[in-house]
C-alpha atoms as a PDB file:
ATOM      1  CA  UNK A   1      59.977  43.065  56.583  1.00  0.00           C
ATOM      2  CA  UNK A   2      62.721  43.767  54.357  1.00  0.00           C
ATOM      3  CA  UNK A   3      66.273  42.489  54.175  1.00  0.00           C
ATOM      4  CA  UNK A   4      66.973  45.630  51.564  1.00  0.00           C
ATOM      5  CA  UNK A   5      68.595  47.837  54.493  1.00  0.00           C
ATOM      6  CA  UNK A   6      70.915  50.695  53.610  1.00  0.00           C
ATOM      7  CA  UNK A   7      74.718  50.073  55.133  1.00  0.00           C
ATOM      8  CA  UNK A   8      76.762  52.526  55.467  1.00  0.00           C
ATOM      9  CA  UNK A   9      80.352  52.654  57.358  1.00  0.00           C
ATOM     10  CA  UNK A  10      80.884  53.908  60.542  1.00  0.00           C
ATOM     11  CA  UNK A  11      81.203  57.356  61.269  1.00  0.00           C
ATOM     12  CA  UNK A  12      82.694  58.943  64.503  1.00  0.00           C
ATOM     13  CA  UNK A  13      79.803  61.084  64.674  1.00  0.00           C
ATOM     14  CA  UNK A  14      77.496  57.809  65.037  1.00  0.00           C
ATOM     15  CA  UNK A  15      78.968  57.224  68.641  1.00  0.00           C
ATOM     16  CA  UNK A  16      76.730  58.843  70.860  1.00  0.00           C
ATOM     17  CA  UNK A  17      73.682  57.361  68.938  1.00  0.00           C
ATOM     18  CA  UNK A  18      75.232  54.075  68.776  1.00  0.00           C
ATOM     19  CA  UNK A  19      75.982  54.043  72.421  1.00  0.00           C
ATOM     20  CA  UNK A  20      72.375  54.980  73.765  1.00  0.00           C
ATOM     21  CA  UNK A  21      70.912  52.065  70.740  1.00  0.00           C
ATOM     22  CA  UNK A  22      73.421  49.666  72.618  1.00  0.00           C
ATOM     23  CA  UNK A  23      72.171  49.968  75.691  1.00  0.00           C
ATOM     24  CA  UNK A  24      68.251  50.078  74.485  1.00  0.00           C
ATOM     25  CA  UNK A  25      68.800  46.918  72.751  1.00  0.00           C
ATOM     26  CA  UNK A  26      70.199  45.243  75.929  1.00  0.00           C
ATOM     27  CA  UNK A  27      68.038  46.676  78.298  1.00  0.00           C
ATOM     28  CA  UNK A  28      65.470  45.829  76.208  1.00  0.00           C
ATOM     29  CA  UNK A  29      65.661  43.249  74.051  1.00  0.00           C
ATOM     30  CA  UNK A  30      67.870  40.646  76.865  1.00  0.00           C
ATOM     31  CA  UNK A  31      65.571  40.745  79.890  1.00  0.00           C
ATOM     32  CA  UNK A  32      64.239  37.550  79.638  1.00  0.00           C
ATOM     33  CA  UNK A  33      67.801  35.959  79.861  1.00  0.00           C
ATOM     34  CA  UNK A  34      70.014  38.432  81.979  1.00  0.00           C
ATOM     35  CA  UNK A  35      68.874  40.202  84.967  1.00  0.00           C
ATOM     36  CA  UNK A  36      68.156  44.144  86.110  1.00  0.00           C
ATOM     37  CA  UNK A  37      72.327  43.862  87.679  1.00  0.00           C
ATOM     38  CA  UNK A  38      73.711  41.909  84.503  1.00  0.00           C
ATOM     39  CA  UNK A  39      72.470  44.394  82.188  1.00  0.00           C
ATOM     40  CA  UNK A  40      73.487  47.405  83.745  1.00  0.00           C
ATOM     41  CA  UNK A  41      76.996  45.895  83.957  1.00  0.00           C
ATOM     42  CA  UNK A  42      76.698  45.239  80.374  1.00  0.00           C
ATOM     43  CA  UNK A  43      75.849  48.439  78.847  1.00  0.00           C
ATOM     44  CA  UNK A  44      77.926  49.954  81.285  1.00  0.00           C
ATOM     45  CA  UNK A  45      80.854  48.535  78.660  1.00  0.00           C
ATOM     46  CA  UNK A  46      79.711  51.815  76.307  1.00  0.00           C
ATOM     47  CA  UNK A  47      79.685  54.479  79.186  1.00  0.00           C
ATOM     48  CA  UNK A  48      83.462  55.543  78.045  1.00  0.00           C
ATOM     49  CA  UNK A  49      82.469  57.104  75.009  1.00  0.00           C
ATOM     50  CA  UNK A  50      85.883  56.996  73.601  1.00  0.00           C
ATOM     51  CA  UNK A  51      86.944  54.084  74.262  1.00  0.00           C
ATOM     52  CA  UNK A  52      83.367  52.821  72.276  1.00  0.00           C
ATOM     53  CA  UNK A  53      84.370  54.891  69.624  1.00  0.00           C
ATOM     54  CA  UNK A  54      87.867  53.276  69.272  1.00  0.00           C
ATOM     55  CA  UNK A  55      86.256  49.732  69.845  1.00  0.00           C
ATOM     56  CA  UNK A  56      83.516  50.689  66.695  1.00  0.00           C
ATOM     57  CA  UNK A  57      86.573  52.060  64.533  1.00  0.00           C
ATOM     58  CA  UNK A  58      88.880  49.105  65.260  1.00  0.00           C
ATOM     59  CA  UNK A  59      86.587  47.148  63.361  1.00  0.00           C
ATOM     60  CA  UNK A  60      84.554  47.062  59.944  1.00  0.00           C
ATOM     61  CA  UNK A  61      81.381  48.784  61.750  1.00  0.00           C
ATOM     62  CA  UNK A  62      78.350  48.661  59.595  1.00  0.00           C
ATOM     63  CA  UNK A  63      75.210  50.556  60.472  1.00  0.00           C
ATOM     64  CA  UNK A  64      71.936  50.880  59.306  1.00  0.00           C
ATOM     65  CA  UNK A  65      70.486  54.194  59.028  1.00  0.00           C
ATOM     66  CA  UNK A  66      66.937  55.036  57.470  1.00  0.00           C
ATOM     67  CA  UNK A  67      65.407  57.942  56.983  1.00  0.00           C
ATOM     68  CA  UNK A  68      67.935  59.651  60.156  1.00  0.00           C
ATOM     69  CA  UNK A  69      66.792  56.959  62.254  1.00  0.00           C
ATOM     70  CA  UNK A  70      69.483  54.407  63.862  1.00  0.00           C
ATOM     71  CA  UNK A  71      68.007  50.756  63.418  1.00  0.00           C
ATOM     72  CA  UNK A  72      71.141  49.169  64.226  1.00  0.00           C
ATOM     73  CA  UNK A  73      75.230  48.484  63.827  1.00  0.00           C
ATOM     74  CA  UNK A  74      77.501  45.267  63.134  1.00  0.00           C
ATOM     75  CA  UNK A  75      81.403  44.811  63.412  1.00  0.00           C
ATOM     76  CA  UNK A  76      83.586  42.504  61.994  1.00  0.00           C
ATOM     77  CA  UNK A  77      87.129  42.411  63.906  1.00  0.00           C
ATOM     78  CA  UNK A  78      90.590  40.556  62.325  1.00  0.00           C
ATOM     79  CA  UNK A  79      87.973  39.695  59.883  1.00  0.00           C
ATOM     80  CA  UNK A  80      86.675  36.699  61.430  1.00  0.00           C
ATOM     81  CA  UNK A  81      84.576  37.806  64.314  1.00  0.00           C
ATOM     82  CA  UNK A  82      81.142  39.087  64.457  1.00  0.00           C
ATOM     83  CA  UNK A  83      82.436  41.732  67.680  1.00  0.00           C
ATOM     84  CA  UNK A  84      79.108  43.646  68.258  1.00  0.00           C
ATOM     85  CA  UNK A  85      75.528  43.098  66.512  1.00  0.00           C
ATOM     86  CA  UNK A  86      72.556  45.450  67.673  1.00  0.00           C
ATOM     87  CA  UNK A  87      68.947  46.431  66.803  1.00  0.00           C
ATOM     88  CA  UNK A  88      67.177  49.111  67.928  1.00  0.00           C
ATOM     89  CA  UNK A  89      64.454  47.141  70.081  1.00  0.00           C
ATOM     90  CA  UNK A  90      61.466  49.312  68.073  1.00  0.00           C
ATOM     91  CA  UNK A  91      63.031  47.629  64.742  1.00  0.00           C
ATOM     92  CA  UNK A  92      63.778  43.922  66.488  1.00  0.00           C
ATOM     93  CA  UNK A  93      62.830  41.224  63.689  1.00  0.00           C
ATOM     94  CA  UNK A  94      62.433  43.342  60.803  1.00  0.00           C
ATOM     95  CA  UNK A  95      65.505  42.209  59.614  1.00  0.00           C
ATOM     96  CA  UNK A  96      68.182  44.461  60.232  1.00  0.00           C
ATOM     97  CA  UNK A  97      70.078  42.037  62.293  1.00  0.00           C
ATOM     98  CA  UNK A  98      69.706  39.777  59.009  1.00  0.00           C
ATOM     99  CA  UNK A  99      70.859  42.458  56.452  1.00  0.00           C
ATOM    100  CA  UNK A 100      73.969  43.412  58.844  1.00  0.00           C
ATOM    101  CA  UNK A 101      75.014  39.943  59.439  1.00  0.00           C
ATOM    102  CA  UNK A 102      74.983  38.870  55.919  1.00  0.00           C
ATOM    103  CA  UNK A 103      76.719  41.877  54.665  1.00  0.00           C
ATOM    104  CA  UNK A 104      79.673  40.973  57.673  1.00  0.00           C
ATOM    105  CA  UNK A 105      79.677  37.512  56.662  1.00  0.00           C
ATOM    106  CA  UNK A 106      80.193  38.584  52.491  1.00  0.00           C
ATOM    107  CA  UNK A 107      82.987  40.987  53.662  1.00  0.00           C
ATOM    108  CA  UNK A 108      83.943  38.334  55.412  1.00  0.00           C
ATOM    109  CA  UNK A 109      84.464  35.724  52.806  1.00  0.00           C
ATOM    110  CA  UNK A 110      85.316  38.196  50.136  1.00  0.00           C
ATOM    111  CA  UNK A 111      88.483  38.822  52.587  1.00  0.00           C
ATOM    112  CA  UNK A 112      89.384  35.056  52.304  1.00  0.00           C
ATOM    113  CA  UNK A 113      87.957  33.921  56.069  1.00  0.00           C
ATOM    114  CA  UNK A 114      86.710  30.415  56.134  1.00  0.00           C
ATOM    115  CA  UNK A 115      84.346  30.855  59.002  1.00  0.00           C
ATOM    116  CA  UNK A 116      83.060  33.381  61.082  1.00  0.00           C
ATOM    117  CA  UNK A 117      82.519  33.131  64.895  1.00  0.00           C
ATOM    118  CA  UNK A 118      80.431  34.992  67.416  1.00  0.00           C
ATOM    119  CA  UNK A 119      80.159  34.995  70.936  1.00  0.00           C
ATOM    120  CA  UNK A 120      76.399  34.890  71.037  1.00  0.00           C
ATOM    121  CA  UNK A 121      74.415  36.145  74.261  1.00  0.00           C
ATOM    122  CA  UNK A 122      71.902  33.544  75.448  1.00  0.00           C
ATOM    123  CA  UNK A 123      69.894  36.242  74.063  1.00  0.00           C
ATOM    124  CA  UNK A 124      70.943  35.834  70.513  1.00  0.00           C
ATOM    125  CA  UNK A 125      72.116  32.184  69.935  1.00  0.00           C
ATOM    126  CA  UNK A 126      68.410  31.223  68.513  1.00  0.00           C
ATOM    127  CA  UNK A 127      69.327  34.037  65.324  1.00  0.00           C
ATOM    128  CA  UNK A 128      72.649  32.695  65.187  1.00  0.00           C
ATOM    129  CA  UNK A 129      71.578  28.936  64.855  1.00  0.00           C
ATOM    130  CA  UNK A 130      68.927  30.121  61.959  1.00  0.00           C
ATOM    131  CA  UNK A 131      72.364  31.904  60.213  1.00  0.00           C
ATOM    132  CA  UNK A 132      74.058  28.189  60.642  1.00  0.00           C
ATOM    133  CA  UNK A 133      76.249  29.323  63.062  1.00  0.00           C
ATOM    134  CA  UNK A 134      76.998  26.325  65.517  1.00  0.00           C
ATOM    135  CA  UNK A 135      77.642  26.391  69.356  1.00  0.00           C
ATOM    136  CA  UNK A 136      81.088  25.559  69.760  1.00  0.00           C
ATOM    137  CA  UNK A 137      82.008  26.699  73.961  1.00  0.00           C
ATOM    138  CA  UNK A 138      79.932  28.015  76.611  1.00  0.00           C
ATOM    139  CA  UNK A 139      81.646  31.287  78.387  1.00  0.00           C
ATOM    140  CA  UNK A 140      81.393  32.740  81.599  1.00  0.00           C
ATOM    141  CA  UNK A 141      82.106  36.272  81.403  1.00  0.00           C
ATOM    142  CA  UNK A 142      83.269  38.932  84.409  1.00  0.00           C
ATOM    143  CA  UNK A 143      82.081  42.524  83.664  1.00  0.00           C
ATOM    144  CA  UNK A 144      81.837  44.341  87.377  1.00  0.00           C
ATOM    145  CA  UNK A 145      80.901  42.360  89.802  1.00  0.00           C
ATOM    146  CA  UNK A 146      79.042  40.111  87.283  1.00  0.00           C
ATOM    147  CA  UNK A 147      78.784  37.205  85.677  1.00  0.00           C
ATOM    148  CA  UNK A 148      77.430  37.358  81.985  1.00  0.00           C
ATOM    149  CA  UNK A 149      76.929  33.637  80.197  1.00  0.00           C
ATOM    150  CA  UNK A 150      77.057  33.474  76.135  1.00  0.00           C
ATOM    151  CA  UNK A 151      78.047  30.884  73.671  1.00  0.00           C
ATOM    152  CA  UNK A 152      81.022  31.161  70.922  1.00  0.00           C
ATOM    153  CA  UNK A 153      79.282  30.220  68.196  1.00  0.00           C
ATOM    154  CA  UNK A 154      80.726  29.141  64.578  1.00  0.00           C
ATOM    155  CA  UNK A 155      79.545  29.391  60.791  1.00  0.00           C
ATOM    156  CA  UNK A 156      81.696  28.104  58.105  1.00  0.00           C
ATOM    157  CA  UNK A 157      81.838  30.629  55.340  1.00  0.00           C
ATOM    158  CA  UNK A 158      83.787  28.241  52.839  1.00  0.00           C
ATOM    159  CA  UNK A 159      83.038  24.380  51.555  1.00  0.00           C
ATOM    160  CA  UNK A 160      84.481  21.623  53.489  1.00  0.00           C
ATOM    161  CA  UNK A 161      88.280  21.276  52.525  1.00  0.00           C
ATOM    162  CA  UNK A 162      87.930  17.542  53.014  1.00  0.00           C
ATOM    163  CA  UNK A 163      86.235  17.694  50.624  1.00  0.00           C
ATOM    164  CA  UNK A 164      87.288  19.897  48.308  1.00  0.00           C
ATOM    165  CA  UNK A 165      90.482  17.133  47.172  1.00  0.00           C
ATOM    166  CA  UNK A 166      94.042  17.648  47.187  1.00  0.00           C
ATOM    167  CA  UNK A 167      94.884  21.447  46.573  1.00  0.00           C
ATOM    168  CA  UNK A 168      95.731  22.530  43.244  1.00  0.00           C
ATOM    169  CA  UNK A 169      99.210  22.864  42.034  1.00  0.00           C
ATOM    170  CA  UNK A 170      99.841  26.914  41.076  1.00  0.00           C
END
């Protein structure tokens, strides 16, 4: 296991690879939490490959790339929101997940963002709460004619400002 990923930007080229890794990684990696129906719905979200694209590009999309294989892509969008996070399912818990997150959250707090929040599937929450990220809603959310459940979840990126004392005079 190694947290020592390469992470690259985004690429336009990337989205066909990226789309058929998203959908892997939710039709394999979520079964135990959504069903057959949720998860087609779900990766049904890439099918517009355009629209993907634009979605990827709209946001600081990191991926990990090794060797010319895909092992996985991150976004960060208005700085402050983990948007997308997925492993290849043949690379699940080797860390890329870990390397990705930690390079959004840096970019993250480098850009001045206090916290940064996620909305976790049911699937991912038990990653997020090892990161320190803390449940903060449950949603319900329509895609087709389903029902998907995850959890905004929160990590604080910058000391506690009650803490911190009375800001400094510039």
């Amino acid at each position: 296991m190694s947290d020592d990923y390469p992470l690259r930007p985004f690429l336009p080229a990337d989205v066909m690879v990226l789309r058929d890794l998203f959908a892997q990684s939710i039709d394999e990696l979520t079964a135990d939490d959504y069903d057959d129906d949720q998860r087609l719905a779900w990766a049904a979200t890439a099918e517009d490959a355009a629209a993907f694209r634009d979605r990827l590009a709209g946001a600081l999309t990191l991926v990990v790339q090794l060797d010319g294989e895909y092992l996985g892509f991150g976004s960060l969008k208005d700085n402050k929101t983990i948007d997308m996070l997925y492993v290849h399912p043949d690379f699940a818990g080797e860390g890329v997940g870990t390397a990705l997150a930690e390079a959004l959250e840096k970019i993250a707090g480098a850009r001045g963002a206090e916290a940064v929040s996620v909305d976790a599937s049911d699937t991912a929450v038990p990653f997020f709460e090892r990161r320190g990220y803390v449940g903060a809603q449950r949603n319900s959310v329509p895609l087709d004619d389903q029902w998907l459940s995850n959890t905004t979840m929160v990590k604080r990126l910058a000391g506690d400002p009650a803490k911190a004392g009375p800001p400094k005079a510039s």
